[in-house]
Protein backbone atom coordinates (compact mmCIF):
# COMPACT_ATOMS: atom_id res chain seq x y z
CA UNK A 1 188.22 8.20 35.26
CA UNK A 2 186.45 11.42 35.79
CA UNK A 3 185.26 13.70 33.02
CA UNK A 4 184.85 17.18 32.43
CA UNK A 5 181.92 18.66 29.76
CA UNK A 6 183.13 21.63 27.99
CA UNK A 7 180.40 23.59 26.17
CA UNK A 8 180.24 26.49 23.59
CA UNK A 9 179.87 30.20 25.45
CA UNK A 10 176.78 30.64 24.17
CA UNK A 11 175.19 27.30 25.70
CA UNK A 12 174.20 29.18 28.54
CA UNK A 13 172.18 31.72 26.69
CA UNK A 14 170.28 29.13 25.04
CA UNK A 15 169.90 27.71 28.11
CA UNK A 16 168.43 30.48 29.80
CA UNK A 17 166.31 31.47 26.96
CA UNK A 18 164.41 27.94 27.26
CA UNK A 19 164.34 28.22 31.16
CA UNK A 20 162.44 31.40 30.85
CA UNK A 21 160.57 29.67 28.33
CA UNK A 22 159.35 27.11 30.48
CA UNK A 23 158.66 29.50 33.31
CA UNK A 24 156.38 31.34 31.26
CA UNK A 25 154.42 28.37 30.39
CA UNK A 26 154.04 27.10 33.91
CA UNK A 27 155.26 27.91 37.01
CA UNK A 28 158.48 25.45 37.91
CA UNK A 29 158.53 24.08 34.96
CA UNK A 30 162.14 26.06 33.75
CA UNK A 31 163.66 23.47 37.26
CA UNK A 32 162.12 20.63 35.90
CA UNK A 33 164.12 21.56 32.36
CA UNK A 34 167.01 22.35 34.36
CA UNK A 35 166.88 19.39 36.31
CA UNK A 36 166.18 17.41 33.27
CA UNK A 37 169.43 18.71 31.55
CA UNK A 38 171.73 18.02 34.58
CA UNK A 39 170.17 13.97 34.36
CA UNK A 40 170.85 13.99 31.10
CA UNK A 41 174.56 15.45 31.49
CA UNK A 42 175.29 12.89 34.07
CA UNK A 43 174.38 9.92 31.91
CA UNK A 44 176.49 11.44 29.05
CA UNK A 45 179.80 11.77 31.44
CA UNK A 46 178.82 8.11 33.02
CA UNK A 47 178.32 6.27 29.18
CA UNK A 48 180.89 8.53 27.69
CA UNK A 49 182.44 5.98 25.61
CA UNK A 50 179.05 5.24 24.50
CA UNK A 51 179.13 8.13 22.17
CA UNK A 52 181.79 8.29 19.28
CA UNK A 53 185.03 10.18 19.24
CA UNK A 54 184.66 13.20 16.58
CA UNK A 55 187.76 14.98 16.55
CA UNK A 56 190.80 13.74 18.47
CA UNK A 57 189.40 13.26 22.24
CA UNK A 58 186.00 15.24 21.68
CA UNK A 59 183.04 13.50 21.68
């Protein structure tokens, strides 16, 4: 079964605000973040039932 995140509206703001972050600090570094957070987001939506159920079918 395939799964779909849904995140709050402003996840993308604080997303961007520590990309920029990183770039300021190195160089390439805001990808490697970025590319970090997309691993990470896979393993959640491949182990979802890993993690436990907090209201109704949200996790």
């Amino acid at each position: 079964m395939d799964y779909v995140l849904v995140f709050r509206p402003e996840i993308r703001d604080e997303l961007d605000e520590a990309y920029n972050w990183y770039e300021q600090q190195k160089v390439g570094l805001g990808d490697e973040f970025i590319d970090c957070i997309d691993e990470l987001l896979d393993r959640i939506c491949l182990m979802l039932q890993s993690y436990p159920t907090v209201y109704r079918d949200v996790r």
